[in-house]
C-alpha atoms as a PDB file:
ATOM      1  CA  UNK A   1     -48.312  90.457  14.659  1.00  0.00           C
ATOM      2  CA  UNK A   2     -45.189  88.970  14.579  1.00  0.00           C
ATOM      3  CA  UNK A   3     -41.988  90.801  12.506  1.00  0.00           C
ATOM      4  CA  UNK A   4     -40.965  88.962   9.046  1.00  0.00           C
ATOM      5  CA  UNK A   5     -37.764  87.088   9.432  1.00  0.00           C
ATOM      6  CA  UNK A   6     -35.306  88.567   6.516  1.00  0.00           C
ATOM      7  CA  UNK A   7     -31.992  86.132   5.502  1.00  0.00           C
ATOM      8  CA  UNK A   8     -29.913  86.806   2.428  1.00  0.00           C
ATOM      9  CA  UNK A   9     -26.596  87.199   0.823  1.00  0.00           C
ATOM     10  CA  UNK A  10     -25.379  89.290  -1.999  1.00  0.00           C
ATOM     11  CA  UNK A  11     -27.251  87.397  -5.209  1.00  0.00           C
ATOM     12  CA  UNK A  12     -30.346  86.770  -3.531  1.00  0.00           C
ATOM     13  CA  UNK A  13     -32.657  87.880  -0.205  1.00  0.00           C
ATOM     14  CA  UNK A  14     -36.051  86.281   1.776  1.00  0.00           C
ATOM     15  CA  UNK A  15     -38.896  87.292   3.872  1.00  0.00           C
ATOM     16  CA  UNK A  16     -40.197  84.481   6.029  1.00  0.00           C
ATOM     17  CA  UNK A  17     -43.458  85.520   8.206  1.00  0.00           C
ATOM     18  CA  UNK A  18     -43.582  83.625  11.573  1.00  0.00           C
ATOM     19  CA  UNK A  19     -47.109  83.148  10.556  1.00  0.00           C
ATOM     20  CA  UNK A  20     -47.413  80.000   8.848  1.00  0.00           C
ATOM     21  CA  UNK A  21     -43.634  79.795   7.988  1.00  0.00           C
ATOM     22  CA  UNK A  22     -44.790  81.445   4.818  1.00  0.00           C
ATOM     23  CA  UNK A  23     -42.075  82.991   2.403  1.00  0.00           C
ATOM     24  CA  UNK A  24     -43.998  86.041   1.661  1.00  0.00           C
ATOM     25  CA  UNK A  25     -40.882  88.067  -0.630  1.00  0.00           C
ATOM     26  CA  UNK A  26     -37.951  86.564  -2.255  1.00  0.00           C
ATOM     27  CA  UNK A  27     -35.478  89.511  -4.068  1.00  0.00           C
ATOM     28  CA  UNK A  28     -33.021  89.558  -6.586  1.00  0.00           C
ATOM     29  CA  UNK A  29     -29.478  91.215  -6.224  1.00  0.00           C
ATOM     30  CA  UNK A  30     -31.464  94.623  -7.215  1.00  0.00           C
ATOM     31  CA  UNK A  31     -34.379  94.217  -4.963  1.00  0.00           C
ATOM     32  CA  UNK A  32     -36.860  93.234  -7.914  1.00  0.00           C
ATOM     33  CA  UNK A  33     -39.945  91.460  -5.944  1.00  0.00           C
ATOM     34  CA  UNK A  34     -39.676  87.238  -7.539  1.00  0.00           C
ATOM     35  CA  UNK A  35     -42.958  86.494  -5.060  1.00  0.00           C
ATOM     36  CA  UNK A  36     -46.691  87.612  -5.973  1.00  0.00           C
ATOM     37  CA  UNK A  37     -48.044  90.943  -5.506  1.00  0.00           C
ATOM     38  CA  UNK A  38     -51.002  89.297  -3.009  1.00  0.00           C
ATOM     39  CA  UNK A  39     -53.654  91.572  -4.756  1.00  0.00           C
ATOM     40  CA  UNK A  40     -56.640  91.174  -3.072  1.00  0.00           C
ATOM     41  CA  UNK A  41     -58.489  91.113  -5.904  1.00  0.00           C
ATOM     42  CA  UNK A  42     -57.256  87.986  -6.657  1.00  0.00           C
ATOM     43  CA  UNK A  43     -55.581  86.034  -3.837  1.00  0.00           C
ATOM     44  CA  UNK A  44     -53.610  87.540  -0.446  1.00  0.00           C
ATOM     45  CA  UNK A  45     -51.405  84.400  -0.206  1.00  0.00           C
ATOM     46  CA  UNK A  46     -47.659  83.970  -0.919  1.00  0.00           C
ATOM     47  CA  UNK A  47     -46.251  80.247  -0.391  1.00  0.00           C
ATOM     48  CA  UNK A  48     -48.952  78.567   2.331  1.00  0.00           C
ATOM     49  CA  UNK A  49     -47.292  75.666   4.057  1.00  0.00           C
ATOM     50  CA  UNK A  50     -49.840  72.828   3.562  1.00  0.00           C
ATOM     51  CA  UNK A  51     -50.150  70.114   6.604  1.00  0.00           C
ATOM     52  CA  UNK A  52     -51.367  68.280   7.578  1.00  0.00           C
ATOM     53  CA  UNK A  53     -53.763  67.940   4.650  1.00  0.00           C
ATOM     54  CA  UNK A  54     -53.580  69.298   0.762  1.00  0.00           C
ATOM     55  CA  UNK A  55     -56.925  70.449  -0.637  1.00  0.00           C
ATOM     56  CA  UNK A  56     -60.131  69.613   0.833  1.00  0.00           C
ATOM     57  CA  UNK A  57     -61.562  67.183   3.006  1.00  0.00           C
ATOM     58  CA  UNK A  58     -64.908  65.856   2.325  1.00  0.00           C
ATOM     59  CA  UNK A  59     -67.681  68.082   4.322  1.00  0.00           C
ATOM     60  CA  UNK A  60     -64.018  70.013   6.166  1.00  0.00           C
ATOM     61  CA  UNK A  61     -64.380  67.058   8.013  1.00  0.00           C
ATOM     62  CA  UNK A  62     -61.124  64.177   8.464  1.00  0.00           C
ATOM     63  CA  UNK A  63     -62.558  60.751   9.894  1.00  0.00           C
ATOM     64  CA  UNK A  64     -59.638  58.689  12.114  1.00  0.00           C
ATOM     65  CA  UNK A  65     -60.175  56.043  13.879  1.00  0.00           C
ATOM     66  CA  UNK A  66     -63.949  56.234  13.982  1.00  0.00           C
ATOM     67  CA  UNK A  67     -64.022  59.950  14.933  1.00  0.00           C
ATOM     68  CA  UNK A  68     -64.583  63.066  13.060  1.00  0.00           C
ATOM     69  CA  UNK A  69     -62.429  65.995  13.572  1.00  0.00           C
ATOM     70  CA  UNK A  70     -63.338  69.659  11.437  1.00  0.00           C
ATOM     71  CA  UNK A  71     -60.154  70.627   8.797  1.00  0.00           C
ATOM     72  CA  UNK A  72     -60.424  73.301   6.757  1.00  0.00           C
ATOM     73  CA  UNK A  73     -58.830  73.257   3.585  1.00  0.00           C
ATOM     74  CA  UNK A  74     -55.061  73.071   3.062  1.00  0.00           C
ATOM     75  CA  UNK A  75     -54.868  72.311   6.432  1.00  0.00           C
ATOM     76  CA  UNK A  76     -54.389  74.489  10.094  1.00  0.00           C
ATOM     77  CA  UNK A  77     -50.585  75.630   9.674  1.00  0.00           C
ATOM     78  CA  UNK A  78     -50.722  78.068   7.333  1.00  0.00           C
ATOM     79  CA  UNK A  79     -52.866  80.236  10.011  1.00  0.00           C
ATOM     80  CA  UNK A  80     -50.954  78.720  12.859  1.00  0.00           C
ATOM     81  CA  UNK A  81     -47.939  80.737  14.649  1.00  0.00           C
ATOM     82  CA  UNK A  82     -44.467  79.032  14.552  1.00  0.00           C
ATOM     83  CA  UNK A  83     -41.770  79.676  16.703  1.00  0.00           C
ATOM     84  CA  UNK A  84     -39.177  81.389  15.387  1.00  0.00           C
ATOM     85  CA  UNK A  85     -36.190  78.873  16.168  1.00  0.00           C
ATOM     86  CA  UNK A  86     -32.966  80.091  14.580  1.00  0.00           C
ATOM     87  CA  UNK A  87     -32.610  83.601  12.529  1.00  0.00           C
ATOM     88  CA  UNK A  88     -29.095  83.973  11.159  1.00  0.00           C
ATOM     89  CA  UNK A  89     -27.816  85.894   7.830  1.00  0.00           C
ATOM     90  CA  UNK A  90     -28.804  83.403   5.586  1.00  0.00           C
ATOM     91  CA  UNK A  91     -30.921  80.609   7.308  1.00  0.00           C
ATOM     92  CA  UNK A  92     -33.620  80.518   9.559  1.00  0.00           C
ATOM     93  CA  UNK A  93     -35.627  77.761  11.410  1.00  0.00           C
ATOM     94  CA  UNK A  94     -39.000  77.742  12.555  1.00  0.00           C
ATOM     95  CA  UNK A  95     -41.100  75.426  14.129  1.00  0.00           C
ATOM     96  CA  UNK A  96     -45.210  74.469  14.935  1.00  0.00           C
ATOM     97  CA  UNK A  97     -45.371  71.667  17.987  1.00  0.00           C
ATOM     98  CA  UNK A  98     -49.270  70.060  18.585  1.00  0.00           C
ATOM     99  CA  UNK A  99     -51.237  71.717  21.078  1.00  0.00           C
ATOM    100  CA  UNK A 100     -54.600  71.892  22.542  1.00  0.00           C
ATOM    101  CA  UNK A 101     -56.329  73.846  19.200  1.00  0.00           C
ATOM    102  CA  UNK A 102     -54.441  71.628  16.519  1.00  0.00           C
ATOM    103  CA  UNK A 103     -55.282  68.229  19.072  1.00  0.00           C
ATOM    104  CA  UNK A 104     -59.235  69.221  18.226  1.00  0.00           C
ATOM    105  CA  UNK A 105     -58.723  69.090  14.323  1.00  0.00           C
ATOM    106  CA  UNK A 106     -55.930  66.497  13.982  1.00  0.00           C
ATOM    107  CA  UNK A 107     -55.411  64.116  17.049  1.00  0.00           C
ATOM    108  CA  UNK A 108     -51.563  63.699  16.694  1.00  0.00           C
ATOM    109  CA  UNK A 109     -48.473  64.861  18.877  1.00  0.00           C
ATOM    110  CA  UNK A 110     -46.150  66.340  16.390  1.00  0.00           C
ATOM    111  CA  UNK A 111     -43.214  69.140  15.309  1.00  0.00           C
ATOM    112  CA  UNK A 112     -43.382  70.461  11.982  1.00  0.00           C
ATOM    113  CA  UNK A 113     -39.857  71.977  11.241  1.00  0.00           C
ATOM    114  CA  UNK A 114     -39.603  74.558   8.026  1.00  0.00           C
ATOM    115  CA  UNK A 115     -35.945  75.305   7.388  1.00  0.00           C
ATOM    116  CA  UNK A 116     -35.144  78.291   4.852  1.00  0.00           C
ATOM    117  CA  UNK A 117     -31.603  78.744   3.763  1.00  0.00           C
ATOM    118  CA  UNK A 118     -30.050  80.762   1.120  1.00  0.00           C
ATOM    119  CA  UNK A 119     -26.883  79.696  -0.578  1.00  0.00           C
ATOM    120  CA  UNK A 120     -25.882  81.417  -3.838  1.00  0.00           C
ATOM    121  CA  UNK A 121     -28.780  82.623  -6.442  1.00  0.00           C
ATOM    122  CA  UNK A 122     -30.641  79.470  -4.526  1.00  0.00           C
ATOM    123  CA  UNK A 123     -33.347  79.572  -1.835  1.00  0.00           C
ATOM    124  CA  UNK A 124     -33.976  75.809  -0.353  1.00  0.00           C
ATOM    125  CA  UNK A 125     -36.783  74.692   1.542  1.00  0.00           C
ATOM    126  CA  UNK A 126     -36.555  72.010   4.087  1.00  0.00           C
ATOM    127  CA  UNK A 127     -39.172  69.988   6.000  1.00  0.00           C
ATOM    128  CA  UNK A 128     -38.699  67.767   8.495  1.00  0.00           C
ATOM    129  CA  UNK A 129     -42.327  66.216  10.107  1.00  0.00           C
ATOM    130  CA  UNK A 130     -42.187  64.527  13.124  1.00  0.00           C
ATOM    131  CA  UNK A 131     -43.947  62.070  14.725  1.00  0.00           C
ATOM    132  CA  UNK A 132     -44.118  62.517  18.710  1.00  0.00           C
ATOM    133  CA  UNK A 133     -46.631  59.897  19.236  1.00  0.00           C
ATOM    134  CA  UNK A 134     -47.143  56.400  20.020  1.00  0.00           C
ATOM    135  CA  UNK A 135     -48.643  55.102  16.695  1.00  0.00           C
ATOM    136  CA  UNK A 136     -48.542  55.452  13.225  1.00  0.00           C
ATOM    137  CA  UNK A 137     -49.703  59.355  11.861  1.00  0.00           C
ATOM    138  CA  UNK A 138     -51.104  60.304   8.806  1.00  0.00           C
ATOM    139  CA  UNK A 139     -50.415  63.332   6.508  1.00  0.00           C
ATOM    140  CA  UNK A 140     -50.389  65.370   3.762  1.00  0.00           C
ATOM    141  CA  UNK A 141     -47.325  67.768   3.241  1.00  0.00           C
ATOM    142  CA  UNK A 142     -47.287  70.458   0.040  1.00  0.00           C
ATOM    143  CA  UNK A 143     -45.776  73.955  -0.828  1.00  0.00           C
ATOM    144  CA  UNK A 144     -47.579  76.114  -2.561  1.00  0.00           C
ATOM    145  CA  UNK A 145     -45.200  79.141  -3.499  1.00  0.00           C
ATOM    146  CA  UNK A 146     -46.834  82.180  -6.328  1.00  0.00           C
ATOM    147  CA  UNK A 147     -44.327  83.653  -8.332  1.00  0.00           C
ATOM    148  CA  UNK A 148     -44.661  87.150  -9.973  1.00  0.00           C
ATOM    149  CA  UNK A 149     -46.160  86.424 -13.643  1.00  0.00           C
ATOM    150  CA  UNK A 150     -44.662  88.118 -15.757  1.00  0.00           C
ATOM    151  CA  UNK A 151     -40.877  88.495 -13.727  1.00  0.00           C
ATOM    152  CA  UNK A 152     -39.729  91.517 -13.364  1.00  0.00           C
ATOM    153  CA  UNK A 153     -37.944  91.292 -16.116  1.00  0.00           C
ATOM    154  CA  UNK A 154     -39.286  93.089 -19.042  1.00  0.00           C
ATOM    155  CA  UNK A 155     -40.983  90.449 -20.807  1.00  0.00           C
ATOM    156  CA  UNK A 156     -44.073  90.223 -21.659  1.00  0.00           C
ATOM    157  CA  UNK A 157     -46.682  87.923 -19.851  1.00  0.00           C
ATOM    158  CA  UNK A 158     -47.561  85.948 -22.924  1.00  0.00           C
ATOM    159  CA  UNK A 159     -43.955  84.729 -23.233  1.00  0.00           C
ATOM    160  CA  UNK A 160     -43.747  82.907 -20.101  1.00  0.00           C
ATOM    161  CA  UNK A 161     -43.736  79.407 -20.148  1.00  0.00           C
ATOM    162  CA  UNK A 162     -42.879  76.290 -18.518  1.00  0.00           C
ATOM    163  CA  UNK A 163     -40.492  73.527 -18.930  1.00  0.00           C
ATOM    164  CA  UNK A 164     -40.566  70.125 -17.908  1.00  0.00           C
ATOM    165  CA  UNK A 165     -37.878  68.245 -16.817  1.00  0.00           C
ATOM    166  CA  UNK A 166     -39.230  65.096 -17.983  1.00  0.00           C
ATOM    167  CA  UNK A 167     -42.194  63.780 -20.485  1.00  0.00           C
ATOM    168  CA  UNK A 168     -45.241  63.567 -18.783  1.00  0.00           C
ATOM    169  CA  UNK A 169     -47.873  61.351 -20.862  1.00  0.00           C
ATOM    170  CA  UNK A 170     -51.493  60.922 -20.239  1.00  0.00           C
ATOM    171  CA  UNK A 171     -53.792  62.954 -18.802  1.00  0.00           C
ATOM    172  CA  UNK A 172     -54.446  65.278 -16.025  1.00  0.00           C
ATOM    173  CA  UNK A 173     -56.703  64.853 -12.803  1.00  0.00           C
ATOM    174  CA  UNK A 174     -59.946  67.198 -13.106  1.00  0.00           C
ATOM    175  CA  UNK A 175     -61.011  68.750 -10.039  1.00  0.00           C
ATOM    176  CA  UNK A 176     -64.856  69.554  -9.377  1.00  0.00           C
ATOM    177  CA  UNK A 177     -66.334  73.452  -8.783  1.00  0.00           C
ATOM    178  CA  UNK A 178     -66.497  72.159  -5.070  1.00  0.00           C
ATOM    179  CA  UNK A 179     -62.716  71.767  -5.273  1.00  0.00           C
ATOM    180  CA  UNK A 180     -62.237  67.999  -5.268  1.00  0.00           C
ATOM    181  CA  UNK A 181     -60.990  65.094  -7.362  1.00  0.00           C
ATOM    182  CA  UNK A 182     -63.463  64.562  -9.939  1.00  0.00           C
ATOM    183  CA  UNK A 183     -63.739  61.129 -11.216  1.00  0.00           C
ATOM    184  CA  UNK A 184     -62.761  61.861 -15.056  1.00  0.00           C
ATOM    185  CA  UNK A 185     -59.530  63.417 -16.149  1.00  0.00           C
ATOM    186  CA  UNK A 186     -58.967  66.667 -18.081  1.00  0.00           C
ATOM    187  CA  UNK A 187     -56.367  66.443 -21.446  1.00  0.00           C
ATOM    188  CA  UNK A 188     -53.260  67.609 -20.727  1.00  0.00           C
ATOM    189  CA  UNK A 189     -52.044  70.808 -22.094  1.00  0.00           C
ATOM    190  CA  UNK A 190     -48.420  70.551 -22.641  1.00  0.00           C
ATOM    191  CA  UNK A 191     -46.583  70.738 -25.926  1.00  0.00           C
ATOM    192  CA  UNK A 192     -43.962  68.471 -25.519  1.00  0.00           C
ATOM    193  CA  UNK A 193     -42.558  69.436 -22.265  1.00  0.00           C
ATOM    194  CA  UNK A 194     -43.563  72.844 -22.559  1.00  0.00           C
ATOM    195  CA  UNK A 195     -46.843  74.327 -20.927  1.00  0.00           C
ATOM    196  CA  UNK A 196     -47.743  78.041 -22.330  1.00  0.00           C
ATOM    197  CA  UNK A 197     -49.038  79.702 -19.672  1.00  0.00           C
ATOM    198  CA  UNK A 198     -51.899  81.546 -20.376  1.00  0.00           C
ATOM    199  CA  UNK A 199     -55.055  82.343 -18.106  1.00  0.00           C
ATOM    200  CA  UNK A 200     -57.763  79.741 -20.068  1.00  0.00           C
ATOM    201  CA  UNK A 201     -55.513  77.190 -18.858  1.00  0.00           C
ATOM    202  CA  UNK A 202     -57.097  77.797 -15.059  1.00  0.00           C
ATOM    203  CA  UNK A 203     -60.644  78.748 -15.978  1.00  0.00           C
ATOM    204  CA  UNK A 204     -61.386  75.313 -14.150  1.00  0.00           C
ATOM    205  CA  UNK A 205     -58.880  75.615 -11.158  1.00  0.00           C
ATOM    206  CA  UNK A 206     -55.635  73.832 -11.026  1.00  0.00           C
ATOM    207  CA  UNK A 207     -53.544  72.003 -13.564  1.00  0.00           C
ATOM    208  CA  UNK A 208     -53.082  68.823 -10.945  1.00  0.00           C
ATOM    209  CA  UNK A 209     -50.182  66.112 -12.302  1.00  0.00           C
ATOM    210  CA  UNK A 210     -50.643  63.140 -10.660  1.00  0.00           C
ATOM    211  CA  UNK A 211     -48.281  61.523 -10.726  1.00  0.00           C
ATOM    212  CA  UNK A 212     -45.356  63.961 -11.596  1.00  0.00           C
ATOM    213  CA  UNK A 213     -42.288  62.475 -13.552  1.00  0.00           C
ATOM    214  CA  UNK A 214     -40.216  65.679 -13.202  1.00  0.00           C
ATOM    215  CA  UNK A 215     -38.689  66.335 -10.404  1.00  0.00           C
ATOM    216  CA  UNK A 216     -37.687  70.120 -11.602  1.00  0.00           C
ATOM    217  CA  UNK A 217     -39.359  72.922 -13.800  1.00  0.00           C
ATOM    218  CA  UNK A 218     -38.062  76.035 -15.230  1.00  0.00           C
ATOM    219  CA  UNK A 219     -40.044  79.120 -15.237  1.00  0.00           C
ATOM    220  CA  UNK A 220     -39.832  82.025 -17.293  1.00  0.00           C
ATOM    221  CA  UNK A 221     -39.498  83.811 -20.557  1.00  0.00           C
ATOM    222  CA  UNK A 222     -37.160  81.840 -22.665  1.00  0.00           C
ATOM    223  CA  UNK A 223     -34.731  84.728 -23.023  1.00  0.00           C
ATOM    224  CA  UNK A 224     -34.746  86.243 -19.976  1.00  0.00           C
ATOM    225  CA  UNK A 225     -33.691  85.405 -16.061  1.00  0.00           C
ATOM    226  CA  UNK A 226     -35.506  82.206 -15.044  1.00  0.00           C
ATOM    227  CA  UNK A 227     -36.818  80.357 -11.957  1.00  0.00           C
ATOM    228  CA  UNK A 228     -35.475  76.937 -11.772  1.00  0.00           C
ATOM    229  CA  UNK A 229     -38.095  74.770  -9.392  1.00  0.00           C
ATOM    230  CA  UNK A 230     -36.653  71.206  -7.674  1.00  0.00           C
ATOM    231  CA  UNK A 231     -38.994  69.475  -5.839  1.00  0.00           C
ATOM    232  CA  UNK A 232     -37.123  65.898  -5.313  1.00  0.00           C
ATOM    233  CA  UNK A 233     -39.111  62.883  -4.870  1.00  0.00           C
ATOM    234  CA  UNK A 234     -42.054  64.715  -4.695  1.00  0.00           C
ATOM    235  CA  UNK A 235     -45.089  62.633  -6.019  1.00  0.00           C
ATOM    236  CA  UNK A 236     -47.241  65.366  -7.500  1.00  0.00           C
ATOM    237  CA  UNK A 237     -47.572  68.774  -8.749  1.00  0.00           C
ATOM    238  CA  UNK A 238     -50.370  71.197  -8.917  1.00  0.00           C
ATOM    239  CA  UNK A 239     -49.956  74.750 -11.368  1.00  0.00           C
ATOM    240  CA  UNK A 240     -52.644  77.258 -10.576  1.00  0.00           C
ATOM    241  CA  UNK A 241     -53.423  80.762 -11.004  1.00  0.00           C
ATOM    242  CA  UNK A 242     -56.379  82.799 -11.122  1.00  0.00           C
ATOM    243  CA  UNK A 243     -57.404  84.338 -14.641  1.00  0.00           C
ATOM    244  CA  UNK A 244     -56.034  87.693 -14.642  1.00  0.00           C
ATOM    245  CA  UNK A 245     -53.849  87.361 -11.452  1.00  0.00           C
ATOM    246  CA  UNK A 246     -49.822  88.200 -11.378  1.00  0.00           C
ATOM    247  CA  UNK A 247     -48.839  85.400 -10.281  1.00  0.00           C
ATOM    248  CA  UNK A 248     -48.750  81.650 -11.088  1.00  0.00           C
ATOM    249  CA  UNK A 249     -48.390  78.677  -8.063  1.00  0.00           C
ATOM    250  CA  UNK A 250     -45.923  75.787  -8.872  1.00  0.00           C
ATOM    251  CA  UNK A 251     -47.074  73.254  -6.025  1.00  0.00           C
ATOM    252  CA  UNK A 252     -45.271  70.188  -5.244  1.00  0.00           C
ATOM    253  CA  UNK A 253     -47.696  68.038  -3.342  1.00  0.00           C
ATOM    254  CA  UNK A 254     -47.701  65.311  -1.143  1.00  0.00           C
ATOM    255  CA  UNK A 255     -50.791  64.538  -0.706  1.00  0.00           C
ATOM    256  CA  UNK A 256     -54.115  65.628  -2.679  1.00  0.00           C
ATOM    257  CA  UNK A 257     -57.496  66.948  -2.467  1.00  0.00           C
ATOM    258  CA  UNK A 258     -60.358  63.907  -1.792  1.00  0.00           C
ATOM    259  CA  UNK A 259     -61.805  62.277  -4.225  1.00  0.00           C
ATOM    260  CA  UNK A 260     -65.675  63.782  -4.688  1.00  0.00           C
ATOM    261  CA  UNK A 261     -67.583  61.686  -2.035  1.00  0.00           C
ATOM    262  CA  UNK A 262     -65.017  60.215  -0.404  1.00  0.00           C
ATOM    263  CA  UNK A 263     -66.255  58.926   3.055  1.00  0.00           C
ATOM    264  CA  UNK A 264     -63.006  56.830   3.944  1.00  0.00           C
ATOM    265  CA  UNK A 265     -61.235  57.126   6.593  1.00  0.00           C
ATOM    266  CA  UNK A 266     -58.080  59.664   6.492  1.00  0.00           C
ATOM    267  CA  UNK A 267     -55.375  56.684   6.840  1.00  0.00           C
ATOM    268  CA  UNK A 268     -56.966  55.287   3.481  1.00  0.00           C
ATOM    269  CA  UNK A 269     -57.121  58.415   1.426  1.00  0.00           C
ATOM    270  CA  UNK A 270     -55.249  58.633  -1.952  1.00  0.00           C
ATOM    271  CA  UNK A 271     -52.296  60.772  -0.651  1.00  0.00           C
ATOM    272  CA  UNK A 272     -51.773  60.217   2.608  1.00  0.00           C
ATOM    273  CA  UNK A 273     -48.338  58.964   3.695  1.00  0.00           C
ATOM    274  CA  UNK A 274     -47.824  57.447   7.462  1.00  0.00           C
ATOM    275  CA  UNK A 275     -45.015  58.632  10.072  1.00  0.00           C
ATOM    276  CA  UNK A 276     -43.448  55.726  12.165  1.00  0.00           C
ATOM    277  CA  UNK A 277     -43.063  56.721  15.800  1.00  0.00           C
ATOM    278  CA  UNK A 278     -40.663  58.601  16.876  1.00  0.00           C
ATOM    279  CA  UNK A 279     -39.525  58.503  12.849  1.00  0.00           C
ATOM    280  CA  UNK A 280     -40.026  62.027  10.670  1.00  0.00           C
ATOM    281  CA  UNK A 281     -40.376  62.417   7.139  1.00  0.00           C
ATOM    282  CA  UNK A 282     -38.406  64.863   5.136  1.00  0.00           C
ATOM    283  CA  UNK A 283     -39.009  67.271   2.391  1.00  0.00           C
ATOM    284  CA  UNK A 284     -37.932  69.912   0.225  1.00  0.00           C
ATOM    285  CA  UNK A 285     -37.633  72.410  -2.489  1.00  0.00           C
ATOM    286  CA  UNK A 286     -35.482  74.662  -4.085  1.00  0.00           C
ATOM    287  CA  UNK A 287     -36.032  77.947  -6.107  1.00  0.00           C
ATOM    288  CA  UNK A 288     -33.104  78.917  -8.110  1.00  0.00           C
ATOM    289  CA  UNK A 289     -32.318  82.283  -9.854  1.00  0.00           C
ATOM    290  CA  UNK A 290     -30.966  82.201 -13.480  1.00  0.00           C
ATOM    291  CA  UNK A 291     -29.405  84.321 -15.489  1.00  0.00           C
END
């Protein structure tokens, strides 16, 4: 098992596990744990790097160009080892190239680049996906990151909350027990721009925006240090938890889960965004601390 990659500075500090490229602690100035707890109970991941598909394919299965390849859900790199590129104080690269094992479930020559840099009370993601081929790819890209809920902060769970950065109108997508895009929408639950977090919320999975106005939430108690969440240009946004869990996702997505009974090919599925040869497609998001 590979070591955890640790960057920092004096106002804020990261774990990044070579596996998956997945932050798995981010720390305060005092060492107070910002990240899940993983309780098993509940759910063992931390921030799963989602490529090169978000949610589930119909049957696990991705149909390209007349062939069917087996995907599991939220795609192969967050089980895949990346090589750890650059590890200095405060930034550190790593990097997943196509081989043999991801050629049998996704028939694409690629380099998936996951850049983690700290500067100030701000961690920032970056993503850079590249095409290495000689056509046109198809993808999904989405973060997935589970923040402690409550912060370890003193306040109570029941005060969290979070804010919008912009009005979102209209409804939310509904997702089926089988974990797909059901074909009728769910009401949405904020209150103004606000959404109370509480655990009915997620008694039917994920809150899924789709699309997402905002391009930044903030995430917290409203008197007490907060998490502020930038996802630019980032299409849509999934909030999930499980009932009972200490934590709470904040997903920006590029991509979704199929549609129940989808039987389309992959390069026609709502979501999917195409890489020009020898062209990449960038990403990224920031977490911010507070006071």
């Amino acid at each position: 098992m590979a070591e955890p990659i640790r960057i920092g500075n004096d106002r804020l500090s990261a774990a990044i596990d070579p596996l998956g490229a997945e932050l798995s602690h981010l720390w305060d100035a005092d060492g107070r744990e910002l990240m899940t707890d993983a309780d098993p109970a509940f759910w063992t991941g931390r921030a799963p790097i989602l490529f090169p598909i978000v949610g589930r394919a119909n049957g696990d299965v991705l149909r390209i160009d007349g062939a069917d390849y087996s995907m599991p859900k939220h795609g192969f790199a967050r089980r895949s080892l990346f090589e750890v590129v650059t590890a200095e104080e405060a930034r550190a690269v790593f990097a997943l190239v196509d081989s043999d094992a991801t050629r049998a479930a996704y028939p694409f020559a690629f380099r998936l680049e996951v850049t983690f840099r700290i500067e100030g009370a701000t961690l920032l993601t970056e993503v850079a996906i590249e095409n290495r081929g000689c056509g046109a790819m198809p993808a999904q890209f989405g973060f997935h990151p589970a923040f402690a809920w409550p912060l370890p902060y003193g306040r109570d769970r029941a005060a969290h909350r979070i804010l919008f950065e912009a009005d979102e109108p209209g409804d939310l997508r509904a997702i089926t027990p089988e974990g797909f895009i059901a074909p009728e929408d769910r009401p949405t639950p904020l209150d103004g721009r606000v959404l109370r977090l509480r655990d009915a919320l997620f008694d039917d999975d994920a809150l899924v925006w789709d699309p997402v106005r905002s391009q930044r939430l903030r995430y917290g108690a409203p008197d007490g240090p907060q998490l502020d969440i930038a996802f630019p240009a980032t299409p849509r946004l999934g909030i999930w938890t499980k009932p009972g869990a200490r934590f709470v996702c904040v997903e920006p997505w590029h991509g979704i889960a199929d549609p129940a009974g989808y039987a389309g090919d992959f390069r026609d599925k709502p979501g999917v965004f195409e890489i020009a040869p020898g062209d990449a497609k960038r990403v990224s998001m920031s977490v911010t601390l507070v006071p």
